[in-house]
C-alpha atoms as a PDB file:
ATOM      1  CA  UNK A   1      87.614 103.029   4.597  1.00  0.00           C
ATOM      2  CA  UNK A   2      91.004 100.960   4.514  1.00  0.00           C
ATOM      3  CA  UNK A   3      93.912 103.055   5.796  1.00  0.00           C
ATOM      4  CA  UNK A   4      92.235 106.009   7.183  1.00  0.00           C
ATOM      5  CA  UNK A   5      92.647 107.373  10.556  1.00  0.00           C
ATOM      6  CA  UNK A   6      89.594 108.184  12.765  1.00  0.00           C
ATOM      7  CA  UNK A   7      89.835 112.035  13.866  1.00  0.00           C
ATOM      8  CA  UNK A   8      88.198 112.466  17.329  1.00  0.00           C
ATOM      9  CA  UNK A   9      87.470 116.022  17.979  1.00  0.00           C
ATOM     10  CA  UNK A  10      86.738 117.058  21.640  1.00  0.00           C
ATOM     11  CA  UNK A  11      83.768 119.615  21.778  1.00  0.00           C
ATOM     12  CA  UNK A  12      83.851 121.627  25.286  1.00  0.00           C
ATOM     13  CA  UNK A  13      80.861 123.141  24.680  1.00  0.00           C
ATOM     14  CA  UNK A  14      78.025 121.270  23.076  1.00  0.00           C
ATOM     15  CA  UNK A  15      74.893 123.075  22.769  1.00  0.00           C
ATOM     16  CA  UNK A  16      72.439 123.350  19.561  1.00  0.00           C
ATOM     17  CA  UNK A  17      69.870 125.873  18.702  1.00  0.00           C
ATOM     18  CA  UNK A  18      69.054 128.537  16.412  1.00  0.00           C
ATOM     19  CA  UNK A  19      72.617 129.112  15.062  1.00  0.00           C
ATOM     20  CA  UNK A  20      73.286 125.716  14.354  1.00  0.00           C
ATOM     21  CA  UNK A  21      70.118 125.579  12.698  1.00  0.00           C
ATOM     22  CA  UNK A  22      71.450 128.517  10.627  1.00  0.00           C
ATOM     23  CA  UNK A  23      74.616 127.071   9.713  1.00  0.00           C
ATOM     24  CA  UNK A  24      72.589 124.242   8.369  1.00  0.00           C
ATOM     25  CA  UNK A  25      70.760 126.140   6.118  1.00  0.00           C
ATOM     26  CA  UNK A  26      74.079 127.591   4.119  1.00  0.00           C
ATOM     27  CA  UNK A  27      74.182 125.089   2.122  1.00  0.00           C
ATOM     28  CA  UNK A  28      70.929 125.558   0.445  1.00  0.00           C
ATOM     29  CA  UNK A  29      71.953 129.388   0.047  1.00  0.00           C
ATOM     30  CA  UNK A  30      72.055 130.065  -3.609  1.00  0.00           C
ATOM     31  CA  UNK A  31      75.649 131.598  -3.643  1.00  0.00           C
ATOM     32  CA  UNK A  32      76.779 130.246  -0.966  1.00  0.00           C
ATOM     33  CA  UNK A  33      76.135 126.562  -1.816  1.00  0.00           C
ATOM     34  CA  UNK A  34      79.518 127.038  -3.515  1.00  0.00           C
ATOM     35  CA  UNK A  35      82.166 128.136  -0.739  1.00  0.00           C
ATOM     36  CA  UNK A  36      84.622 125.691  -0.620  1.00  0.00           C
ATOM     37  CA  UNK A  37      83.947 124.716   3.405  1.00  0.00           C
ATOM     38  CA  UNK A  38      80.006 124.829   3.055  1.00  0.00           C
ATOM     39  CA  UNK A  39      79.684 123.235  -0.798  1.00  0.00           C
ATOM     40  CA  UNK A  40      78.635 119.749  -0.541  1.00  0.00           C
ATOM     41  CA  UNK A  41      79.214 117.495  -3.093  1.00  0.00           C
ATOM     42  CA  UNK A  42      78.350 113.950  -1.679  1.00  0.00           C
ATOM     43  CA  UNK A  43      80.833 111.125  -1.097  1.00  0.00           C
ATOM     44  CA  UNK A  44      82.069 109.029   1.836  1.00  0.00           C
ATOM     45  CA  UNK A  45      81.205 109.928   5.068  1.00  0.00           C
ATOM     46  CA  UNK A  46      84.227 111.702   7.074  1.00  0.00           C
ATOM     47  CA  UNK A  47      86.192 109.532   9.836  1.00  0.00           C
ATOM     48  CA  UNK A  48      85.156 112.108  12.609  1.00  0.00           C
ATOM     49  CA  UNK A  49      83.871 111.414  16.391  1.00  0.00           C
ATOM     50  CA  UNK A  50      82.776 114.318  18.452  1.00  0.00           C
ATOM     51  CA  UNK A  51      83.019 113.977  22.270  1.00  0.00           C
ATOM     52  CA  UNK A  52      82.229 115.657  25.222  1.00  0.00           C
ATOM     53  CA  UNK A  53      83.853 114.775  28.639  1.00  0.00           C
ATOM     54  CA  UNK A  54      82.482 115.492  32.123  1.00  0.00           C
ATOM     55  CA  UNK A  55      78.927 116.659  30.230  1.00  0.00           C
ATOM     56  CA  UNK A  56      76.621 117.620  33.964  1.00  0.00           C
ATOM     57  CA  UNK A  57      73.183 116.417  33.404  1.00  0.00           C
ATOM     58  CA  UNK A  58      70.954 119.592  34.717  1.00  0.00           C
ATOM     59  CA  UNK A  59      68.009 118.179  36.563  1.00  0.00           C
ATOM     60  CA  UNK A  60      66.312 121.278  35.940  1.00  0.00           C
ATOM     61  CA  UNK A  61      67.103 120.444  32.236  1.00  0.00           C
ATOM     62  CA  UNK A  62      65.870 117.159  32.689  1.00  0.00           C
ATOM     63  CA  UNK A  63      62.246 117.765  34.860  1.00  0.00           C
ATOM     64  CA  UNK A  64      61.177 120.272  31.774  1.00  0.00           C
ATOM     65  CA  UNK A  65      61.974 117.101  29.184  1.00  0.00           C
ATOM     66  CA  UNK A  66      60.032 115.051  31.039  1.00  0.00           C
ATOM     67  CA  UNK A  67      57.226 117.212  31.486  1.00  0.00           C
ATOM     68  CA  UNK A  68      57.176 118.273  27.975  1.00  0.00           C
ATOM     69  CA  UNK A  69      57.400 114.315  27.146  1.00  0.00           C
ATOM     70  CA  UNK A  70      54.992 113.210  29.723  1.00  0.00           C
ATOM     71  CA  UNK A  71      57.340 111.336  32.008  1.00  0.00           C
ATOM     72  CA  UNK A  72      56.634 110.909  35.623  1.00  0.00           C
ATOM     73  CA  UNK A  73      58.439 112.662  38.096  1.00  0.00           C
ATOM     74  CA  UNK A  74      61.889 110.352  39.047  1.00  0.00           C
ATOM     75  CA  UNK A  75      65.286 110.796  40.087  1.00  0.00           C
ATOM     76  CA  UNK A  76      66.344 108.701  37.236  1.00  0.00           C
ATOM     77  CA  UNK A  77      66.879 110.059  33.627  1.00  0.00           C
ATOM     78  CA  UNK A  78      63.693 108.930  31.018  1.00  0.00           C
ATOM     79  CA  UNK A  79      65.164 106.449  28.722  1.00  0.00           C
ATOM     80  CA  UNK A  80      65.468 108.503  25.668  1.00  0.00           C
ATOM     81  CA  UNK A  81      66.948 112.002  27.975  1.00  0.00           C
ATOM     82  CA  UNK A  82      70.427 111.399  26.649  1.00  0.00           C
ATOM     83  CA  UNK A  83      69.458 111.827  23.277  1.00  0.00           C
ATOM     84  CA  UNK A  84      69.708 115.412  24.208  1.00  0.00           C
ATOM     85  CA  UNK A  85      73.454 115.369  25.508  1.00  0.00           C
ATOM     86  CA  UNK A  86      73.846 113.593  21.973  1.00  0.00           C
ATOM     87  CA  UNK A  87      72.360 115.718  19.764  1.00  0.00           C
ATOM     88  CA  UNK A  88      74.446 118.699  19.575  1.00  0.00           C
ATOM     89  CA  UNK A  89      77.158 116.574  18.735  1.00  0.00           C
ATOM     90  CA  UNK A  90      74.634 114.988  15.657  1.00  0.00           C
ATOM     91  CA  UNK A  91      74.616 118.513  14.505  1.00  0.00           C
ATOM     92  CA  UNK A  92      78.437 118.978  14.767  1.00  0.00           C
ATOM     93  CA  UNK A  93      78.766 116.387  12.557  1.00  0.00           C
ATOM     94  CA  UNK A  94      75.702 117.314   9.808  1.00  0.00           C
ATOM     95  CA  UNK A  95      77.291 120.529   9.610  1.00  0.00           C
ATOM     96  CA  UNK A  96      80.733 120.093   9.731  1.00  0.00           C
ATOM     97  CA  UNK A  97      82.690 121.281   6.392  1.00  0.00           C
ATOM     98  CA  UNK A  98      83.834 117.685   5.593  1.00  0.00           C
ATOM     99  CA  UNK A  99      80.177 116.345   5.945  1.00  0.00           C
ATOM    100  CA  UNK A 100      79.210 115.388   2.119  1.00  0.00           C
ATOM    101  CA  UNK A 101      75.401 116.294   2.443  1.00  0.00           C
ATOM    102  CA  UNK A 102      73.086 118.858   3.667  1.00  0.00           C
ATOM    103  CA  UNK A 103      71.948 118.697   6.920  1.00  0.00           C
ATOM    104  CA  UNK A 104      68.703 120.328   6.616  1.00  0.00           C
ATOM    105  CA  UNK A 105      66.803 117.552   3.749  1.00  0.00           C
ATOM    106  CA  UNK A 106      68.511 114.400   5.417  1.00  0.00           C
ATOM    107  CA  UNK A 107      65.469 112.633   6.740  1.00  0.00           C
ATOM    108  CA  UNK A 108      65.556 110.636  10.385  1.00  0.00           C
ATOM    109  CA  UNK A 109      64.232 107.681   9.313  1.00  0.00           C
ATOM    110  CA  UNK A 110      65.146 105.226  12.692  1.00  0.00           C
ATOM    111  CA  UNK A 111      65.947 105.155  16.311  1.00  0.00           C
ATOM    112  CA  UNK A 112      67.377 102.394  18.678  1.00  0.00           C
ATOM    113  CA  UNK A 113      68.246 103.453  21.689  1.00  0.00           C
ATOM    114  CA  UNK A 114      69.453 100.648  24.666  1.00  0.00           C
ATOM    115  CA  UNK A 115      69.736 101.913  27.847  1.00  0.00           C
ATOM    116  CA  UNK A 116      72.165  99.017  30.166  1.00  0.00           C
ATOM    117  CA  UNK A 117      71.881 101.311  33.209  1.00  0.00           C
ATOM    118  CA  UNK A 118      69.896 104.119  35.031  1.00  0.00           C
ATOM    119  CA  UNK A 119      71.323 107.468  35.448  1.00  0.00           C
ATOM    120  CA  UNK A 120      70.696 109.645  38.039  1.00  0.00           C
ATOM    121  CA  UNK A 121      69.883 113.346  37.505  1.00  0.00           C
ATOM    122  CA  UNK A 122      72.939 115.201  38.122  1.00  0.00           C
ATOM    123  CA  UNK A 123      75.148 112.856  37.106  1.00  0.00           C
ATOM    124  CA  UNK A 124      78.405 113.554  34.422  1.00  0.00           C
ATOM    125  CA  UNK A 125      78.629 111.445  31.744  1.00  0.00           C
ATOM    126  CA  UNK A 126      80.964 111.267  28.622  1.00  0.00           C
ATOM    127  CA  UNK A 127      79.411 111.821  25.297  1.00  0.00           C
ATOM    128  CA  UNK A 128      80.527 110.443  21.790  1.00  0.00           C
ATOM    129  CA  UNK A 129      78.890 110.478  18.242  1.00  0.00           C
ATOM    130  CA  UNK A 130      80.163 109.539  14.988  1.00  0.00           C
ATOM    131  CA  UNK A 131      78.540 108.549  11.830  1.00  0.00           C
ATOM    132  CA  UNK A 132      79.455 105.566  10.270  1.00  0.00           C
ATOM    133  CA  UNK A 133      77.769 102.468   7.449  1.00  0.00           C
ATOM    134  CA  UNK A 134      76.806 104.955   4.572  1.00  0.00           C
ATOM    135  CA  UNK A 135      74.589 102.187   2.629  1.00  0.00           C
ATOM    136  CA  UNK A 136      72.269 102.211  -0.457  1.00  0.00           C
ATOM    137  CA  UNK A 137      68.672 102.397   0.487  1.00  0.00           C
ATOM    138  CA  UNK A 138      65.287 101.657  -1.690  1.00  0.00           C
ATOM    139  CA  UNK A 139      64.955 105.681  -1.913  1.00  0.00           C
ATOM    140  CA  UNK A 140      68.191 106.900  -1.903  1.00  0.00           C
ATOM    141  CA  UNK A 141      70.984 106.388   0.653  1.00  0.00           C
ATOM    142  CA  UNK A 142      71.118 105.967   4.357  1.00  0.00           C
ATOM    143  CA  UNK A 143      73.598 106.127   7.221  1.00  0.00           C
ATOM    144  CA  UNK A 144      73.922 105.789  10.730  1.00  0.00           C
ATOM    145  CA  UNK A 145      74.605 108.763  13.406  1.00  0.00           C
ATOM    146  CA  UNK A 146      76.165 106.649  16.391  1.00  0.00           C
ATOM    147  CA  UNK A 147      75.999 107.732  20.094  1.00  0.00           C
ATOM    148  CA  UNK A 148      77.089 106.172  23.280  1.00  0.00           C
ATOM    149  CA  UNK A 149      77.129 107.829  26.698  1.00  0.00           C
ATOM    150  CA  UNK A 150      79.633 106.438  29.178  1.00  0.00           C
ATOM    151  CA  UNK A 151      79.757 106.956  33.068  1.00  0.00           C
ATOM    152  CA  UNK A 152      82.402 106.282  35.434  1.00  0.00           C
ATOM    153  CA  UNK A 153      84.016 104.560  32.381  1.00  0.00           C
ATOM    154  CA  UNK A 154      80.666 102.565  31.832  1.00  0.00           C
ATOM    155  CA  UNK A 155      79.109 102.403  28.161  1.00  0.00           C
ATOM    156  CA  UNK A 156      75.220 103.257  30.002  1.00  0.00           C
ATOM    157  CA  UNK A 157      73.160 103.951  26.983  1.00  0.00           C
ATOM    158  CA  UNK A 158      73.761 103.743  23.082  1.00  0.00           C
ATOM    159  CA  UNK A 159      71.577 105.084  20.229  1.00  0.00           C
ATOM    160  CA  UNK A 160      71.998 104.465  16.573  1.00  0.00           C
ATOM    161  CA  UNK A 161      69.904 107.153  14.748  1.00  0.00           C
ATOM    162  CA  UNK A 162      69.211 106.288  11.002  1.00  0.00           C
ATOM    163  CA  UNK A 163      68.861 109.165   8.523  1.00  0.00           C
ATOM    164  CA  UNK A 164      68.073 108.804   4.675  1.00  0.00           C
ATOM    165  CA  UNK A 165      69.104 111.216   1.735  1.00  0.00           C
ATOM    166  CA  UNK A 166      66.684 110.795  -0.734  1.00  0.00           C
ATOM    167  CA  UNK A 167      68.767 110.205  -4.639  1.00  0.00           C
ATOM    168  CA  UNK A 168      68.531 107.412  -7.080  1.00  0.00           C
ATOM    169  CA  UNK A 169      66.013 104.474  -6.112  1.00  0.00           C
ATOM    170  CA  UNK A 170      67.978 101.073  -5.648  1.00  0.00           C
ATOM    171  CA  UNK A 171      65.469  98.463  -6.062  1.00  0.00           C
ATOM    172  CA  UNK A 172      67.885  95.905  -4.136  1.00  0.00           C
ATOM    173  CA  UNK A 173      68.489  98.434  -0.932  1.00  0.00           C
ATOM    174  CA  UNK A 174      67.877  98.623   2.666  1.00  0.00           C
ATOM    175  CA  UNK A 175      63.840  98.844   2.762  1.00  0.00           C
ATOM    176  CA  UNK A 176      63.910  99.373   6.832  1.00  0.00           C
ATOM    177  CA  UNK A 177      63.193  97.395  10.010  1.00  0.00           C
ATOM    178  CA  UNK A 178      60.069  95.796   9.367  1.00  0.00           C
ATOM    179  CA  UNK A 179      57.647  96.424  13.191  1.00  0.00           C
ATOM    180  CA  UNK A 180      54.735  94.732  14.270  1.00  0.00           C
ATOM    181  CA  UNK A 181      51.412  96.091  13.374  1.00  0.00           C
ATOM    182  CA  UNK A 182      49.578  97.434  16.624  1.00  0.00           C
ATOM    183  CA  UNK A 183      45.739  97.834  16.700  1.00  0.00           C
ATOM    184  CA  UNK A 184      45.093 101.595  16.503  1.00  0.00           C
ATOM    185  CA  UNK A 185      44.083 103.437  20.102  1.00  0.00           C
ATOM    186  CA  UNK A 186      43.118 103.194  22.534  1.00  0.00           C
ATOM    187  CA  UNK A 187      44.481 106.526  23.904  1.00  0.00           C
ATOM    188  CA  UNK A 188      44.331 109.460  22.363  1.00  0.00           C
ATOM    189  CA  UNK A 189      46.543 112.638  22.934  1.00  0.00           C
ATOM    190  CA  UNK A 190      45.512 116.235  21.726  1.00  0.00           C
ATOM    191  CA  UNK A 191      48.859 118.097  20.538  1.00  0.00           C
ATOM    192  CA  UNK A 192      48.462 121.346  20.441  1.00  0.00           C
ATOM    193  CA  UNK A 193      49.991 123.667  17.447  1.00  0.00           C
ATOM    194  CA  UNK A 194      53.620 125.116  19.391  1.00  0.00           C
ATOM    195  CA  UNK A 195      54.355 121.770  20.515  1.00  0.00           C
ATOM    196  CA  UNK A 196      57.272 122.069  18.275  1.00  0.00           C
ATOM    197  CA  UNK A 197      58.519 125.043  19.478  1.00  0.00           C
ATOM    198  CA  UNK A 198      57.953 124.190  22.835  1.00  0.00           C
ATOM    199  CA  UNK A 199      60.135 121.298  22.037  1.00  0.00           C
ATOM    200  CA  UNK A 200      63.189 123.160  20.254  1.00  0.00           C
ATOM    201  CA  UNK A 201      63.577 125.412  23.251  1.00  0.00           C
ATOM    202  CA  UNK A 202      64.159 122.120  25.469  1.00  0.00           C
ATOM    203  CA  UNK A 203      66.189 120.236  22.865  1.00  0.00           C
ATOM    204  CA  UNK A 204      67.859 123.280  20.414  1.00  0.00           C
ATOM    205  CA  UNK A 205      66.178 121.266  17.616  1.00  0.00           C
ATOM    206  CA  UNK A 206      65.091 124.371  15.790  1.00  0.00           C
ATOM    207  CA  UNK A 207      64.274 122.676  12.465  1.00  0.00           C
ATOM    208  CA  UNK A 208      61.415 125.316  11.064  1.00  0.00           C
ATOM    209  CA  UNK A 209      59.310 122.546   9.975  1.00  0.00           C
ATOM    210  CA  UNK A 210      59.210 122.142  13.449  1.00  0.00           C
ATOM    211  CA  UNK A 211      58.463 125.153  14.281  1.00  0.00           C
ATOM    212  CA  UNK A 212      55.602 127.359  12.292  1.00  0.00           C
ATOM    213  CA  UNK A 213      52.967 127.065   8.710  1.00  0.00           C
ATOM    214  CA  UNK A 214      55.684 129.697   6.884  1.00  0.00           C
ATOM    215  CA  UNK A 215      59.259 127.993   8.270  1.00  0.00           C
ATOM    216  CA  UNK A 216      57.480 124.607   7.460  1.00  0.00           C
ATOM    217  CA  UNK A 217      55.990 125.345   3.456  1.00  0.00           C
ATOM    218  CA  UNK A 218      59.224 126.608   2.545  1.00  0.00           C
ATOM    219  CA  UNK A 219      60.558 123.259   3.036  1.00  0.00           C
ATOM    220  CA  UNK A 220      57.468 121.528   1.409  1.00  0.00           C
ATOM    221  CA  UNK A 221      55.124 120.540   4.542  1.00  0.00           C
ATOM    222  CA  UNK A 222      51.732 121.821   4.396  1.00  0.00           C
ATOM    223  CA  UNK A 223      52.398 123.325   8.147  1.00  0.00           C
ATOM    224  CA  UNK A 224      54.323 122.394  11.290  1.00  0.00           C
ATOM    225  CA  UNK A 225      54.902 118.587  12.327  1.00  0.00           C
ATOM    226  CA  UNK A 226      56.018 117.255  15.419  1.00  0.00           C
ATOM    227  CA  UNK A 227      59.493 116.129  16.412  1.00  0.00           C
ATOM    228  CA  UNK A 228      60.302 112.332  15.609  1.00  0.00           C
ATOM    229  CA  UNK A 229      62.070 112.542  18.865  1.00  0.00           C
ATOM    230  CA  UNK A 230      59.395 113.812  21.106  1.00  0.00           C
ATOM    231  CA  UNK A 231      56.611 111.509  19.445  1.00  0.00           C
ATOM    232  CA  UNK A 232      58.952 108.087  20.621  1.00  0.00           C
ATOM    233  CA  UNK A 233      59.896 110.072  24.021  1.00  0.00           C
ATOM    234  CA  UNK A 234      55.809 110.206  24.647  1.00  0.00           C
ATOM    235  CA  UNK A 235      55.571 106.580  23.410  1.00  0.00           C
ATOM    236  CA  UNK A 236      58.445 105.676  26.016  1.00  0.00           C
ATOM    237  CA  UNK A 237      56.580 107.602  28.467  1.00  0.00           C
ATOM    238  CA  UNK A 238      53.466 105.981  28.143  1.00  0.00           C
ATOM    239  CA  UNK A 239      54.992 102.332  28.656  1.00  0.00           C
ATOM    240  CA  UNK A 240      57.834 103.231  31.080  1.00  0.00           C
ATOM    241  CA  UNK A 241      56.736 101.815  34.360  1.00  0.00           C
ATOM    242  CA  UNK A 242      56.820  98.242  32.297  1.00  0.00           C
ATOM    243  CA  UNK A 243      60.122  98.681  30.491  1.00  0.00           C
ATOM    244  CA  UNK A 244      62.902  97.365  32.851  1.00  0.00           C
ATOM    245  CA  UNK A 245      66.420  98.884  33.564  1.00  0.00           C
ATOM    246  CA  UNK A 246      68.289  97.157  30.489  1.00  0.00           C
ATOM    247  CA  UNK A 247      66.123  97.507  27.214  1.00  0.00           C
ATOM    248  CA  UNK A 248      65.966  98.213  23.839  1.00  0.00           C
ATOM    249  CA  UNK A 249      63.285 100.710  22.667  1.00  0.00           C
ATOM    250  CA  UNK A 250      63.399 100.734  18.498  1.00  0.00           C
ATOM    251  CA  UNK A 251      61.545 102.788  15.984  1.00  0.00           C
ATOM    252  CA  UNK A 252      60.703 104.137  12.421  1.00  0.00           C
ATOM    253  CA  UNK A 253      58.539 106.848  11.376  1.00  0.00           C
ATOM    254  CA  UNK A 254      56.058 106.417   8.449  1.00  0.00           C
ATOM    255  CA  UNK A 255      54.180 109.510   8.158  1.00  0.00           C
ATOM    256  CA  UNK A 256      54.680 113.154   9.910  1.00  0.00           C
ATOM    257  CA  UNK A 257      52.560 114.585  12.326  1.00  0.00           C
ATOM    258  CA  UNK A 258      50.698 117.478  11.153  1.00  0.00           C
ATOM    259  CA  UNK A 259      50.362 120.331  14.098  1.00  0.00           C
ATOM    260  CA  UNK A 260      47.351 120.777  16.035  1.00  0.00           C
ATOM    261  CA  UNK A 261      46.142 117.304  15.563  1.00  0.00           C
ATOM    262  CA  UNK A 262      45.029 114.337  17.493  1.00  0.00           C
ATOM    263  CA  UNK A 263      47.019 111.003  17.585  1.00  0.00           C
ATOM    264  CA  UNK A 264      46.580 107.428  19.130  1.00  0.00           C
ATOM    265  CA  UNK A 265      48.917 105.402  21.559  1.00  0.00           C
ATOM    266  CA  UNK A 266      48.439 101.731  20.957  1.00  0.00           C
ATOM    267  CA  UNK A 267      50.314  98.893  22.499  1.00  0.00           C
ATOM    268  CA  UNK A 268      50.812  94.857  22.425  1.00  0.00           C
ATOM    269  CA  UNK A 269      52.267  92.373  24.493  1.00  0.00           C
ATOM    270  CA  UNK A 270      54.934  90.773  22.731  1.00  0.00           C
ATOM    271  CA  UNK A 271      57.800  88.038  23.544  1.00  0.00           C
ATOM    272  CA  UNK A 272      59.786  89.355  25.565  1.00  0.00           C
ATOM    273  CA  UNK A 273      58.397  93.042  25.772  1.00  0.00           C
ATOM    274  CA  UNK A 274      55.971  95.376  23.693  1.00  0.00           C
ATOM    275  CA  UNK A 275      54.958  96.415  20.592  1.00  0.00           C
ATOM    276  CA  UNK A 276      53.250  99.869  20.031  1.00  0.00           C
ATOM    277  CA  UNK A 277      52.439 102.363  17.515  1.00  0.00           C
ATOM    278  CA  UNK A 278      51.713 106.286  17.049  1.00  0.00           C
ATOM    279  CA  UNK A 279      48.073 106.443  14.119  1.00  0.00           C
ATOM    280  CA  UNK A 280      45.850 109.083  12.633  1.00  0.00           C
ATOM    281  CA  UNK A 281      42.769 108.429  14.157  1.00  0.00           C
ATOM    282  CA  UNK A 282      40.490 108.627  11.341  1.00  0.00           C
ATOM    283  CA  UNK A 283      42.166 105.687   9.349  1.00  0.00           C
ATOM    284  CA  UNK A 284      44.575 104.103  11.750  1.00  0.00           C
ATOM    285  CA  UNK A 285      47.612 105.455   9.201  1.00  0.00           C
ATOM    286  CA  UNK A 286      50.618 104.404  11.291  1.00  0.00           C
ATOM    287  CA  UNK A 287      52.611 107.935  12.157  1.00  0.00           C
ATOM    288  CA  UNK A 288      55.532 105.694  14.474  1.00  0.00           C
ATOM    289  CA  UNK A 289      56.283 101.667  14.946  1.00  0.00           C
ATOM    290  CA  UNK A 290      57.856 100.595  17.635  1.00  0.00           C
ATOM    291  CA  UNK A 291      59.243  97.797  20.055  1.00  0.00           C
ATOM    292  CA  UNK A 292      60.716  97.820  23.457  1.00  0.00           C
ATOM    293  CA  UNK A 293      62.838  94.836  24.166  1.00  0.00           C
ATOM    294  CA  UNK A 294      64.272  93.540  27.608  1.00  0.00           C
ATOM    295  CA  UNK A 295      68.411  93.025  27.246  1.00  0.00           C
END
């Protein structure tokens, strides 16, 4: 926005979870939905960063991600780790008073994450996240949530998370990074029903469609889905010991994953890296796209 002034808040300590989640939810609180400070009205997005300096990565933190994920023991972070220093400052910004839409209804749509460096468990790291390029979109609106990670003064790692509010249809908007199709299979995981929960007590993502069949009707799923997050970590996971040190691992989500189900990890050679997908096994319905990239 010409002439404004970027604000950039310093968070000391970031953490999400169930409060957060909370504070999300005001906003749908009949009532409530009208303090000035939680009513949300729409508009421009707010010139805000959140940052957190000197951030210690736990490697305790890190081996229960991994395991959860299905990463490989290593003392170097999986590729997508970060997003979890990130995402508490996602939240400080989908909740904060001067955000124009509800946080809880905002859809993640995207993920590109490029990782230039390895980082070592244990390591301190700098933290920043704004959100930024509020643009129509076939089914509403969508903007991007912005996070780099920065070590010894070192940009390391960058993600651009893309969310969508679902309004008016523009019929010339952004449609969505097109992916390669992937032949469905050949490996298929079982994921069991508290995989979401499991995962919101390692990332604070306490979403309740995450979490159980009540949390999840209220907000119009038929039960619990997976995290968007955990189903590209497993994807990651299942390809890392191919992806190099500098590389660019994109996706987009096309369908939820229903909890308990069954699911199946395809990959292709591609130019210069891979292409892969997340299906239903019974039709081959595409649940993730993706691409990892060397940079």
């Amino acid at each position: 926005m010409a002439g404004s002034t970027t604000e950039t808040r310093l968070v000391e300590d970031p953490s999400a979870g169930i409060g957060t989640i909370l504070k999300a939810a005001l906003p749908l609180v009949p009532g409530l939905n009208q303090v000035p400070g939680i009513k949300k009205s729409g508009g421009d997005l707010p010139d805000l960063t959140l940052r957190s300096e000197g951030v210690e990565i736990d490697p305790e933190h890190v081996r229960a991600y991994a395991e959860l994920c299905g990463f490989e023991p290593s003392e170097r972070l999986p590729l997508t780790y970060l997003h979890m220093l990130a995402f508490p400052l996602h939240m400080g910004i989908l909740t904060d008073s001067s955000f124009p839409y509800p946080a809880v209804g905002t859809v993640h749509l995207e993920n590109r994450i490029t990782r230039h460096h390895h980082v070592a468990r244990g390591a301190k790291v700098d933290v920043e996240v704004t959100a930024t390029n509020k643009r129509p979109a076939a089914k509403g609106s969508v903007f991007d949530m912005v996070a780099s990670v920065t070590s010894e003064g070192e940009v390391v790692w960058e993600s651009t998370s893309t969310y969508l509010r679902v309004g008016k249809r523009n019929e010339d908007g952004e449609k969505g990074t097109e992916f390669a199709e992937v032949p469905k299979g050949p490996i298929t995981w079982k994921l069991d029903a508290d995989l979401g929960r499991e995962y919101a007590a390692v990332s604070g993502d306490y979403n309740p469609i995450h979490l159980y069949p009540l949390t999840a009707k209220a907000l119009g799923f038929p039960r619990q889905i997976a995290h968007g997050m955990w189903t590209k970590a497993r994807c990651v996971a299942a390809l890392e010991n191919r992806i190099p040190e500098s590389a660019t691992v994109a996706v987009a989500w096309k369908k939820p994953v229903l909890l308990p189900t069954k699911v199946d990890f395809g990959s292709a050679r591609a130019e210069g890296g891979y292409d892969f997908s997340l299906t239903r096994p019974k039709d081959g319905a595409p649940h993730l796209l993706g691409s990892v990239r060397a940079t």
